[in-house]
C-alpha atoms as a PDB file:
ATOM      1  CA  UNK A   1     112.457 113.288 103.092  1.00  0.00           C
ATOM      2  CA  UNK A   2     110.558 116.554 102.671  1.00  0.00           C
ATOM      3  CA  UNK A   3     109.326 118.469 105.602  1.00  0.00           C
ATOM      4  CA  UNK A   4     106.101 119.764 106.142  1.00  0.00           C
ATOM      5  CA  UNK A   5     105.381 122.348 109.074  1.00  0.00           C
ATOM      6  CA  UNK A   6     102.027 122.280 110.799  1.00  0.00           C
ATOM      7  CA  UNK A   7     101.458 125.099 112.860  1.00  0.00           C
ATOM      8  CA  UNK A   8     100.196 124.035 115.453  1.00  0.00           C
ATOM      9  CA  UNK A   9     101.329 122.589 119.132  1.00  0.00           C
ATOM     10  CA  UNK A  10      97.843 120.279 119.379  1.00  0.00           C
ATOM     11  CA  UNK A  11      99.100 116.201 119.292  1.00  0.00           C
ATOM     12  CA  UNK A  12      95.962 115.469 117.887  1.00  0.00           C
ATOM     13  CA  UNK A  13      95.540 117.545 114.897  1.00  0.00           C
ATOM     14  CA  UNK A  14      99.465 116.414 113.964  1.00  0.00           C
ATOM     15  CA  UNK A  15      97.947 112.912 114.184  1.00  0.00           C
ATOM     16  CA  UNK A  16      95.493 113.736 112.426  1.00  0.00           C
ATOM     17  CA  UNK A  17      97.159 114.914 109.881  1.00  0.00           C
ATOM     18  CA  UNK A  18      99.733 112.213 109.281  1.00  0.00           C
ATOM     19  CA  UNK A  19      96.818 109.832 109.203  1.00  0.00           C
ATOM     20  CA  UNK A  20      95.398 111.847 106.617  1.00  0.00           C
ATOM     21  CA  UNK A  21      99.155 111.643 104.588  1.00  0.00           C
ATOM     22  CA  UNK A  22      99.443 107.877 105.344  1.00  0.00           C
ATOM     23  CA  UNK A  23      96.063 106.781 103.487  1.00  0.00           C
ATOM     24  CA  UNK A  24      96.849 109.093 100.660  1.00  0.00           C
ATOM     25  CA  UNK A  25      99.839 106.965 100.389  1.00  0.00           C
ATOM     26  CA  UNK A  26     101.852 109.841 100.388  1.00  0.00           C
ATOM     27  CA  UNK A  27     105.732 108.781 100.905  1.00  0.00           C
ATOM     28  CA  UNK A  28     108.888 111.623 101.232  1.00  0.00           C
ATOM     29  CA  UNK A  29     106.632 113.895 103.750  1.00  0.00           C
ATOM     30  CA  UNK A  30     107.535 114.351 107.045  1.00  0.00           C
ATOM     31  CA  UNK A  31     104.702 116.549 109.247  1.00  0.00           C
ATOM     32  CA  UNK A  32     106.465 118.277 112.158  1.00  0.00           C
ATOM     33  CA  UNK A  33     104.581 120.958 114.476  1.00  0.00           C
ATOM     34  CA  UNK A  34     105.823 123.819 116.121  1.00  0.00           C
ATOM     35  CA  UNK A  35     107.570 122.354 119.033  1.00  0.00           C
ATOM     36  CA  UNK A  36     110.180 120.672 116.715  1.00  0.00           C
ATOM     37  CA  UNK A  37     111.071 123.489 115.413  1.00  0.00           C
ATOM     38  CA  UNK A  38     113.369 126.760 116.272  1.00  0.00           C
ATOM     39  CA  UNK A  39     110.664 129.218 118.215  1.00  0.00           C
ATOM     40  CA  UNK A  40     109.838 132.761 116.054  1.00  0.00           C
ATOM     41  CA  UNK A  41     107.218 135.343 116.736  1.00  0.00           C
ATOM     42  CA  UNK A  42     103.367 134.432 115.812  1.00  0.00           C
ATOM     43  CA  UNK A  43     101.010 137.125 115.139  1.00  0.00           C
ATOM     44  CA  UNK A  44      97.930 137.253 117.010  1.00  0.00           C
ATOM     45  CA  UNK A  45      94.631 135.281 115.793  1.00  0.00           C
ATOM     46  CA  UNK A  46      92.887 138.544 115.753  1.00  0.00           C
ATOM     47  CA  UNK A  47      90.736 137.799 112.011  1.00  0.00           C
ATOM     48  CA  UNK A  48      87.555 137.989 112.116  1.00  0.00           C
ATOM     49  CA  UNK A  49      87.196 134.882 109.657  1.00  0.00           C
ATOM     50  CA  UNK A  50      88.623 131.474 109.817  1.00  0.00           C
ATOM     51  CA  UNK A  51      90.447 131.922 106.361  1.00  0.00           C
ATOM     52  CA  UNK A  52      92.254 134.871 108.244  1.00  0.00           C
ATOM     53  CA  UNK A  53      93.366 133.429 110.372  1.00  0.00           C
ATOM     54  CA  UNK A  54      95.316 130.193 108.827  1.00  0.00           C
ATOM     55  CA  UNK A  55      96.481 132.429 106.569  1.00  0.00           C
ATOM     56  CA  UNK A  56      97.935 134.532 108.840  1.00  0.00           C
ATOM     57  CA  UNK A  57      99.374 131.120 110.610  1.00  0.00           C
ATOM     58  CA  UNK A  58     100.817 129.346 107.931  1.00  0.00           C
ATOM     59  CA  UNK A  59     102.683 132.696 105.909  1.00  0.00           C
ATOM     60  CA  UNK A  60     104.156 133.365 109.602  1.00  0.00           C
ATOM     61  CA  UNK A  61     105.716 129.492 109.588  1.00  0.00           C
ATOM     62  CA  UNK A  62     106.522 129.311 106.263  1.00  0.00           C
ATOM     63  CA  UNK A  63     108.421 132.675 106.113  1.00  0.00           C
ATOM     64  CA  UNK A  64     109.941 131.719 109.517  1.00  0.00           C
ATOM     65  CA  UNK A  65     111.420 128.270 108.804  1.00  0.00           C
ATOM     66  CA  UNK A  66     111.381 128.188 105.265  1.00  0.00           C
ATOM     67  CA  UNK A  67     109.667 125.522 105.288  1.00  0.00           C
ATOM     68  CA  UNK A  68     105.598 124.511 103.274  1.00  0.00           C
ATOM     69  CA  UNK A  69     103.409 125.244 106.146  1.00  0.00           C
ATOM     70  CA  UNK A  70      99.686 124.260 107.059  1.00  0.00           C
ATOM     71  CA  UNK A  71      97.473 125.944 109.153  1.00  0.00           C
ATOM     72  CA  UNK A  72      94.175 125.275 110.291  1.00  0.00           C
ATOM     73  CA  UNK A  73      92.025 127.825 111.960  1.00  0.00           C
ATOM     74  CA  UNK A  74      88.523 125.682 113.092  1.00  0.00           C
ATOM     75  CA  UNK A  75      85.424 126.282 115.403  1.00  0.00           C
ATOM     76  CA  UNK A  76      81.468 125.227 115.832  1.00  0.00           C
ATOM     77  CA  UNK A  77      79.198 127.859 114.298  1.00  0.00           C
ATOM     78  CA  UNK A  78      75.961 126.758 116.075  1.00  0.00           C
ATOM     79  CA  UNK A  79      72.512 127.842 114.607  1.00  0.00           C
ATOM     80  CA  UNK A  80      70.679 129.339 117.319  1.00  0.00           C
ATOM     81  CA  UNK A  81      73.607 131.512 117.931  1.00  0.00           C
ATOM     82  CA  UNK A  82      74.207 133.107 114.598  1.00  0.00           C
ATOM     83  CA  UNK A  83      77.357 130.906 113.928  1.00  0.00           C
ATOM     84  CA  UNK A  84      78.673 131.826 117.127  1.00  0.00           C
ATOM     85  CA  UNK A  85      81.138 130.622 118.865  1.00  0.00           C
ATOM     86  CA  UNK A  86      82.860 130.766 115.442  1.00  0.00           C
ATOM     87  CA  UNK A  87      86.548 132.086 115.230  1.00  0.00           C
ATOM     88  CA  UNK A  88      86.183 132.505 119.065  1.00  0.00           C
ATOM     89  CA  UNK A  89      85.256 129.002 119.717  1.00  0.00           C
ATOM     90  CA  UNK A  90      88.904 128.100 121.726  1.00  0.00           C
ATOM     91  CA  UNK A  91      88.240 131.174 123.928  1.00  0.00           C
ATOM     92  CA  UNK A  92      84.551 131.494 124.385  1.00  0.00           C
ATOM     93  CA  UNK A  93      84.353 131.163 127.660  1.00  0.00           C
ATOM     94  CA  UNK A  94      87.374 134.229 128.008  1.00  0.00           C
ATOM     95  CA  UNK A  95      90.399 131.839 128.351  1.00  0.00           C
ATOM     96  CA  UNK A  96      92.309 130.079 125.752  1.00  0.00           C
ATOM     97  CA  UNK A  97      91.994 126.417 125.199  1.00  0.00           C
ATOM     98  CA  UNK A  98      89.558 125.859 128.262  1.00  0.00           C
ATOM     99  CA  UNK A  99      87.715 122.866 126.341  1.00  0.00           C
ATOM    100  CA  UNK A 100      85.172 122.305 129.910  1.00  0.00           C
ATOM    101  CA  UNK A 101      84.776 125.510 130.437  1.00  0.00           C
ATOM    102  CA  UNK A 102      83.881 126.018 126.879  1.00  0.00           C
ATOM    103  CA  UNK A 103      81.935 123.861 126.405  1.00  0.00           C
ATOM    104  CA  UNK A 104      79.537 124.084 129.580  1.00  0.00           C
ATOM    105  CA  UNK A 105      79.081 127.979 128.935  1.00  0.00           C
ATOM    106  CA  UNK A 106      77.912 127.406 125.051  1.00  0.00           C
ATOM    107  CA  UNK A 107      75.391 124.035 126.755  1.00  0.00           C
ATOM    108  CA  UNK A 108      74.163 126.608 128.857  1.00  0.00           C
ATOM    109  CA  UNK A 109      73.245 129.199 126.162  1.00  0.00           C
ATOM    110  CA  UNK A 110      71.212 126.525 124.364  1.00  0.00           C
ATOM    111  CA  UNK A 111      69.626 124.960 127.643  1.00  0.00           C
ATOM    112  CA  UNK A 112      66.020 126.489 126.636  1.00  0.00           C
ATOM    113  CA  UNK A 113      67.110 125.745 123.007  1.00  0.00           C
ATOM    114  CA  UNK A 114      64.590 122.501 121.669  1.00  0.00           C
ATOM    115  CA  UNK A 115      66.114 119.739 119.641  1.00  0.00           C
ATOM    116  CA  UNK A 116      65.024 120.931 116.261  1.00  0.00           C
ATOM    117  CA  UNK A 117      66.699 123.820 116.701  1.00  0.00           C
ATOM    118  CA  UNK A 118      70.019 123.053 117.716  1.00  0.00           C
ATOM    119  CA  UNK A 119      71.443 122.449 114.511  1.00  0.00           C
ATOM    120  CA  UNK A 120      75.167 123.510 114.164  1.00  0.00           C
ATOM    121  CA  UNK A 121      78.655 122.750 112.072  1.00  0.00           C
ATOM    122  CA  UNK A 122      82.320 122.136 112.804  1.00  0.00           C
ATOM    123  CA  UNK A 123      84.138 124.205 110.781  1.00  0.00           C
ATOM    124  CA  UNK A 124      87.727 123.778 109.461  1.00  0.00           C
ATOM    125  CA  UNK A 125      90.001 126.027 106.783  1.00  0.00           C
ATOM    126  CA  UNK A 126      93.358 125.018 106.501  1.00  0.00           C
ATOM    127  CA  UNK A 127      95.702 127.308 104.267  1.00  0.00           C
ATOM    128  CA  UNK A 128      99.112 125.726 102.590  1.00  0.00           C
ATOM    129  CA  UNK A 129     101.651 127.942 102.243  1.00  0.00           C
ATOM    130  CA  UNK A 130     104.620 127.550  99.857  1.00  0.00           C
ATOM    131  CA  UNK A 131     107.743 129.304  99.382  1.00  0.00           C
ATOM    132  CA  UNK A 132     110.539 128.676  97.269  1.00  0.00           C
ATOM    133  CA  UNK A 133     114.241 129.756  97.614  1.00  0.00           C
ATOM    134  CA  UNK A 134     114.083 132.270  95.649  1.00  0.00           C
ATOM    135  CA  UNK A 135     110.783 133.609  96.535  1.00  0.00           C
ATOM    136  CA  UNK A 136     112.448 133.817  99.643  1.00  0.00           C
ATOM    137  CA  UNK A 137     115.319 135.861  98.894  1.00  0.00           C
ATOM    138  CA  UNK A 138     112.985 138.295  96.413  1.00  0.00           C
ATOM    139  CA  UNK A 139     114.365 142.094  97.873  1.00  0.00           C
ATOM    140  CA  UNK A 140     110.800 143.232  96.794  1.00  0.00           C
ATOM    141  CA  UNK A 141     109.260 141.332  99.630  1.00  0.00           C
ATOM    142  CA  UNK A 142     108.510 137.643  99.935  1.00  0.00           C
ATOM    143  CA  UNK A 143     105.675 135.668  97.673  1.00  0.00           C
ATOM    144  CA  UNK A 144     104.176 132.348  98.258  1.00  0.00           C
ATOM    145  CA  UNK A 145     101.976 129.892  96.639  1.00  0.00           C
ATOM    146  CA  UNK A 146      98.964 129.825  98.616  1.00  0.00           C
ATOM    147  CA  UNK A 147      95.988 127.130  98.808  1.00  0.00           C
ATOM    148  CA  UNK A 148      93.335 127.667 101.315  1.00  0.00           C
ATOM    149  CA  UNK A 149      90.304 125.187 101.291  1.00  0.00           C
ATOM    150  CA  UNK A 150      87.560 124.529 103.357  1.00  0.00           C
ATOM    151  CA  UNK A 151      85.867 121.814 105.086  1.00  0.00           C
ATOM    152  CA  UNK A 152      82.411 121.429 107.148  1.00  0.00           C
ATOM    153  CA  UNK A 153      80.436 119.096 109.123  1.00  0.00           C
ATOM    154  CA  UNK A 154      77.207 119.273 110.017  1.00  0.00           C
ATOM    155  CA  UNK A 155      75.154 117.900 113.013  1.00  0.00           C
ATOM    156  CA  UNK A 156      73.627 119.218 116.346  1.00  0.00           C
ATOM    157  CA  UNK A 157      74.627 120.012 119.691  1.00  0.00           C
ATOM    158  CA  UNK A 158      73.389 117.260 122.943  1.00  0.00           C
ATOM    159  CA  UNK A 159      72.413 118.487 126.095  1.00  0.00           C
ATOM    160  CA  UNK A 160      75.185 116.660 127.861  1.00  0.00           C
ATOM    161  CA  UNK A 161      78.667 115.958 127.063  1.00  0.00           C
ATOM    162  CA  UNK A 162      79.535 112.415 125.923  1.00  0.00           C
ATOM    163  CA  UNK A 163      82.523 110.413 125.285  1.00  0.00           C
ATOM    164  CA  UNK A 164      86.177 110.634 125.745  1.00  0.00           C
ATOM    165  CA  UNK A 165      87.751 111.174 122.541  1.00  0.00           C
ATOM    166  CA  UNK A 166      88.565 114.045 120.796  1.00  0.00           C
ATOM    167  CA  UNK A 167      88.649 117.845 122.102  1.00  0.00           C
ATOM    168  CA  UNK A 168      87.635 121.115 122.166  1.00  0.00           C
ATOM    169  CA  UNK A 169      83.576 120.560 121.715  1.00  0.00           C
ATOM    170  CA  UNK A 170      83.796 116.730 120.368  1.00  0.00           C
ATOM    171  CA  UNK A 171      81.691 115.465 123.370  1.00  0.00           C
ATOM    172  CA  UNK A 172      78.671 117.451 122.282  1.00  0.00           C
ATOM    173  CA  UNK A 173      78.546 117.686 118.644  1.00  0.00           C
ATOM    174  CA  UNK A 174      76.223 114.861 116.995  1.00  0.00           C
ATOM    175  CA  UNK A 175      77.134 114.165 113.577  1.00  0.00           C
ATOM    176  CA  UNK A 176      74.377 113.823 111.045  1.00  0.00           C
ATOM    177  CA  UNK A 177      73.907 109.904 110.666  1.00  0.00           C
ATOM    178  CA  UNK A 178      74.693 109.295 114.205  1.00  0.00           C
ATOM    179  CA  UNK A 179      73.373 109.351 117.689  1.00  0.00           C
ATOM    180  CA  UNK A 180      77.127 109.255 118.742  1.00  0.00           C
ATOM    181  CA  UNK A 181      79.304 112.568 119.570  1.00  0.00           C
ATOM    182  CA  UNK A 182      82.192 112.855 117.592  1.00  0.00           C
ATOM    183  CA  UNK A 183      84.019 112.152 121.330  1.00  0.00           C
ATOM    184  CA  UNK A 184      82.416 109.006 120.822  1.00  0.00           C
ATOM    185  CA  UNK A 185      83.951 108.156 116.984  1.00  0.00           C
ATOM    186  CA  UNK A 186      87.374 106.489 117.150  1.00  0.00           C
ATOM    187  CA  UNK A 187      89.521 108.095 115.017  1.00  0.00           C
ATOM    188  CA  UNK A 188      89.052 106.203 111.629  1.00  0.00           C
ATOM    189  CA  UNK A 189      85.455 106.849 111.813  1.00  0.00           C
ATOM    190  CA  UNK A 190      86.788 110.820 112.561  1.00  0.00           C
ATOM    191  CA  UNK A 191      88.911 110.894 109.327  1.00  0.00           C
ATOM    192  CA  UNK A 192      86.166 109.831 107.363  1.00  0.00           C
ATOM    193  CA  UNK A 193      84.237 112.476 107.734  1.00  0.00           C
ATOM    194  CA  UNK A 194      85.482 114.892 109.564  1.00  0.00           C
ATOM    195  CA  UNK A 195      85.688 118.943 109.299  1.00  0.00           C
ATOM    196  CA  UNK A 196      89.279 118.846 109.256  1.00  0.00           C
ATOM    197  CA  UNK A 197      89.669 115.609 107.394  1.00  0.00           C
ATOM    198  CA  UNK A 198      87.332 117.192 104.582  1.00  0.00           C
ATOM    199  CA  UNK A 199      89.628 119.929 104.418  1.00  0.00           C
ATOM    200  CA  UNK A 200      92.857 118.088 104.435  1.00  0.00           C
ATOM    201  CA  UNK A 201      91.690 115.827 101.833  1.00  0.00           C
ATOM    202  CA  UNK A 202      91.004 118.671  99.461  1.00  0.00           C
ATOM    203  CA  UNK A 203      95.071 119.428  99.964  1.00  0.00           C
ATOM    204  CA  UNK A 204      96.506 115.725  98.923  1.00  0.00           C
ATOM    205  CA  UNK A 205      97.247 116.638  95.912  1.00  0.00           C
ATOM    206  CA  UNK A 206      99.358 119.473  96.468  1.00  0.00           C
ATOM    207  CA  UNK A 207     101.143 117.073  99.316  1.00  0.00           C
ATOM    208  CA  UNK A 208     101.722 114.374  96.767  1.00  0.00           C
ATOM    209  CA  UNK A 209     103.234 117.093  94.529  1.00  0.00           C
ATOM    210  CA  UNK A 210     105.232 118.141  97.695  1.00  0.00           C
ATOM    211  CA  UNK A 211     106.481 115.174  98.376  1.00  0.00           C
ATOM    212  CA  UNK A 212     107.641 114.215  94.868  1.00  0.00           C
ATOM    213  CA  UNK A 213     109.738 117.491  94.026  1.00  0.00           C
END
């Protein structure tokens, strides 16, 4: 059984993702996060683009544990606010990871904001990083195989939060197609078209590799 390192400490995007590897009928691949592995230093999510970022993420896991590593660095660009919150979506409000706090500071920066204009997009890029053995012990510095895709979803922001499922900005984001929030999908209606799931889907075939060597 292979191991793959997601960086990341979130339940839900691990479940995510081994949803994503158990209808690709991917078998040999174990997806572990952060906590189940030793501790080593992370550098700071300081990019000023997502594919920065999960870069940045999954070279400092891979390099740490040896290990293939996914990242995913993800956030709503909203319309009216030139793609804002963006790569500061988890702190937009000033604190990390404050998902209410979050979310009622962007509702009430679009409260004068009509319908037709309230367009936005989820936005996920997940980077794969690969080392080998040898890449590892290379004495002119380490090299990787690195994949970085990119998945978005598109919809519009209610004026109210709905639903309990999901996080981070779920229970205001309307999918096109839907009069639902995504906190309001269950999570096989999620995978199916989700930012994340877009992205992760673009990466199966590099996990089916994975899993098979």
């Amino acid at each position: 059984m292979r191991r793959l390192l997601v960086a990341s400490r979130n339940a839900k995007k691990l479940a995510e993702l081994r949803r994503v590897v158990e209808a690709a009928g991917i078998v040999g691949l174990e997806v572990v996060g952060l906590d189940e592995v030793p501790s080593f230093p992370e550098t700071p999510e300081t990019g000023a683009m997502f594919e920065e970022n999960a870069l940045v993420k999954a070279y400092d896991g891979a390099m740490a544990t040896g290990l293939p590593c996914i990242a995913d660095d993800s956030g709503l660009a909203v319309d009216a606010l030139s793609g804002m919150p963006g790569v500061l979506s988890a702190r937009w409000s000033g604190g990390h990871g404050d998902d209410a706090a979050n979310t009622a500071l962007l509702l009430g920066q679009l409260a004068d904001v009509p319908d037709e204009r309230r367009g936005a997009a989820f936005v996920s890029v997940c980077a794969l990083v690969v080392p080998t053995r040898e890449l590892l012990a290379d004495e002119d510095g380490p090299q990787v195989n690195e994949t970085v895709v990119r998945g978005e979803w598109r919809g519009s922001i209610a004026r109210e939060p709905r639903g309990a499922n999901g996080f981070g900005y779920d229970p205001v984001f309307l999918p096109e197609g839907t009069d639902r929030t995504a906190a309001e999908l269950t999570a096989v209606e999620k995978d199916a078209s989700s930012h994340r799931a877009r992205a992760l889907e673009q990466l199966v075939p590099m996990l089916r590799t994975l899993a098979e060597s």
